[in-house]
Protein backbone atom coordinates (compact mmCIF):
# COMPACT_ATOMS: atom_id res chain seq x y z
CA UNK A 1 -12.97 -54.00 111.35
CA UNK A 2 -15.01 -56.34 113.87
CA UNK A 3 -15.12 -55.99 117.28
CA UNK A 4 -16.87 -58.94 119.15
CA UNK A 5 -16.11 -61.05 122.56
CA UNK A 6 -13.05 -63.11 121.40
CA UNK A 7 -11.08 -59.82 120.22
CA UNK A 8 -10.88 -58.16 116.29
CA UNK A 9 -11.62 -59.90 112.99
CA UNK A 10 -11.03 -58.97 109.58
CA UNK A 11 -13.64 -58.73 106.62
CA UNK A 12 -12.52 -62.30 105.22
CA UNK A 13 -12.45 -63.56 108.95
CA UNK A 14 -16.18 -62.87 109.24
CA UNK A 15 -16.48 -64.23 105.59
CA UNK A 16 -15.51 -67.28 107.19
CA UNK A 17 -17.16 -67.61 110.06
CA UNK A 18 -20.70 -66.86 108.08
CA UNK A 19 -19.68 -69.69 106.02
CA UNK A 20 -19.27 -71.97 108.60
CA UNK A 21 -22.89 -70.99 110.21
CA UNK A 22 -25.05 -71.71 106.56
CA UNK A 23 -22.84 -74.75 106.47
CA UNK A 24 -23.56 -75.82 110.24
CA UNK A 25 -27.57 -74.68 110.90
CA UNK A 26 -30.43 -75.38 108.38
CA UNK A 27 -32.14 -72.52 107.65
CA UNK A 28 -29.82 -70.22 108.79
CA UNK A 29 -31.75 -66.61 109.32
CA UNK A 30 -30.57 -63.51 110.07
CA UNK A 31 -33.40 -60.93 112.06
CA UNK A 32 -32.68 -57.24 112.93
CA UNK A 33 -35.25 -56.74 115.12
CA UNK A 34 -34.97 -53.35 116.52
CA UNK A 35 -32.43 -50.53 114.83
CA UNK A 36 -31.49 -47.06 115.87
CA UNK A 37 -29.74 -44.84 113.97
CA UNK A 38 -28.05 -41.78 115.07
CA UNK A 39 -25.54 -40.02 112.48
CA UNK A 40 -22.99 -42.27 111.38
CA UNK A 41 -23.44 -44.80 113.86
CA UNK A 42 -26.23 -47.56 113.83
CA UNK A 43 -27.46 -50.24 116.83
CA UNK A 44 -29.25 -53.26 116.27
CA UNK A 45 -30.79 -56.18 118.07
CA UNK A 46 -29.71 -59.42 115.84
CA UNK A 47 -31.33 -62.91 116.25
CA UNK A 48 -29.76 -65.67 114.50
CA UNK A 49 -31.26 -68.94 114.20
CA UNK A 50 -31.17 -72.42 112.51
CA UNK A 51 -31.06 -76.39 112.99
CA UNK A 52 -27.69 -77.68 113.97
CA UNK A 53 -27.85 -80.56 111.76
CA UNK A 54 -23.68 -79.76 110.61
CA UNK A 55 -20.38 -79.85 112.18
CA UNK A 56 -19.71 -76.27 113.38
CA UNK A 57 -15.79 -75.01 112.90
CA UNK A 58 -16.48 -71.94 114.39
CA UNK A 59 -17.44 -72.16 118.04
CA UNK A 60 -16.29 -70.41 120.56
CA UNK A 61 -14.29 -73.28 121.46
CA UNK A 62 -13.50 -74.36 118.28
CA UNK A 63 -15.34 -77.54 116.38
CA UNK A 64 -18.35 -78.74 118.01
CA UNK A 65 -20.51 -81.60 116.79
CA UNK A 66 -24.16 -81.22 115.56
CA UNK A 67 -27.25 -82.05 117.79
CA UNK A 68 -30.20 -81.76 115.50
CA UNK A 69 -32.01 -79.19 117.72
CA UNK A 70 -32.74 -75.39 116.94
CA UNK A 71 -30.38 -72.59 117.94
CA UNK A 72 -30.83 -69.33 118.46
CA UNK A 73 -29.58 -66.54 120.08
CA UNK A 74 -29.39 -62.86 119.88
CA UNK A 75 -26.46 -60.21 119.05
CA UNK A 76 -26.35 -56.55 120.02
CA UNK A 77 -24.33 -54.69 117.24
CA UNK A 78 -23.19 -51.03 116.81
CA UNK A 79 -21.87 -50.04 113.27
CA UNK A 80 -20.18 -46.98 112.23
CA UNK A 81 -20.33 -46.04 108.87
CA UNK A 82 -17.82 -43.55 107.09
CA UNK A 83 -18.81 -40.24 105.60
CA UNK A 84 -18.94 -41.97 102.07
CA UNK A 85 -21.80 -44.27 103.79
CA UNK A 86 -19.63 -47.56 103.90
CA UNK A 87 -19.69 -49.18 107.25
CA UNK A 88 -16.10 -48.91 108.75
CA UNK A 89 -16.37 -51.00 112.22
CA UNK A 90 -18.46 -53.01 113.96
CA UNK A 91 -18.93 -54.01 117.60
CA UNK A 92 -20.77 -56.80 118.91
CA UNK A 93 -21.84 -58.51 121.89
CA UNK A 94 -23.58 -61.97 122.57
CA UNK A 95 -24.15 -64.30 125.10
CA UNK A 96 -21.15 -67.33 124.58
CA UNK A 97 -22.12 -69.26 127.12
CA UNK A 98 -25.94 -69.18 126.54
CA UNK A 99 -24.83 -70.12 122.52
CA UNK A 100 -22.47 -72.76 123.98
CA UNK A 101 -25.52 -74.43 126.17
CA UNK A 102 -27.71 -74.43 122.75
CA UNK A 103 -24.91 -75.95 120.69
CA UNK A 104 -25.17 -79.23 123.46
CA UNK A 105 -21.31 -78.29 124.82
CA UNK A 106 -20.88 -79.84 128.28
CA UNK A 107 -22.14 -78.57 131.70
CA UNK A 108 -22.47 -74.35 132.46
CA UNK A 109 -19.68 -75.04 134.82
CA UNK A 110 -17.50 -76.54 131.68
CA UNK A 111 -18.55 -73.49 129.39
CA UNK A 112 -18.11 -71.10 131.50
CA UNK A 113 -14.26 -72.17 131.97
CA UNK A 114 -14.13 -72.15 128.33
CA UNK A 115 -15.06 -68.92 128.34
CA UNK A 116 -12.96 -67.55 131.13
CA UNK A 117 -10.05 -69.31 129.39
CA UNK A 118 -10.69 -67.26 126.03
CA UNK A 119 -11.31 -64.18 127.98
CA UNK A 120 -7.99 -64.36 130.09
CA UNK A 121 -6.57 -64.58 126.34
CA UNK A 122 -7.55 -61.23 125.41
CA UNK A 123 -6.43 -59.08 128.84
């Protein structure tokens, strides 16, 4: 199970959602740059980076048009992996208004009631 900012997805959400990123950013990478482990549970620093040169279906607001420019922007994650070693649940956290700005989406003041709208959603 995932954990992130706009409440729980499933295994074939994320599926779909890293689909939609190769689709929408040339280049797409994936960085872990720092990790700490402690027992069963694992933290990591993840940048994630590409061109927007593709429609993205997968905002935070839903489908936003590409601009051509780089993106990136970095996720803190915490995994916890069962006893067999297979990770059970994941929690992340990332900046979705800082990603909104880099994707070209409107004003700060615009984003940020985007994302006060999705957040009054989930409490």
């Amino acid at each position: 199970m995932f954990h992130g900012p706009a409440g729980d997805a499933t295994l074939a959400d994320l599926k779909t959602l890293w689909e939609a990123m190769r689709h929408a950013f040339t280049g797409f990478a994936v960085t872990r740059e720092r990790i700490m482990v402690d027992g069963h549970f694992v933290a990591a620093r993840t940048r994630m980076s590409g061109i927007f040169q593709r429609e993205f279906t997968h905002s935070p607001i839903g489908v936003v048009q590409p601009t051509g420019k780089p993106v990136s922007f970095v996720i803190h994650n915490f995994f916890r992996y069962d006893d067999q070693g297979r990770l059970a649940e994941e929690w992340a956290q990332f900046d979705n208004l800082g990603f909104l700005k880099q994707l070209g989406v409107g004003s700060s003041r615009e984003a940020m009631q985007v994302d006060a709208d999705r957040c009054d959603r989930y409490h």
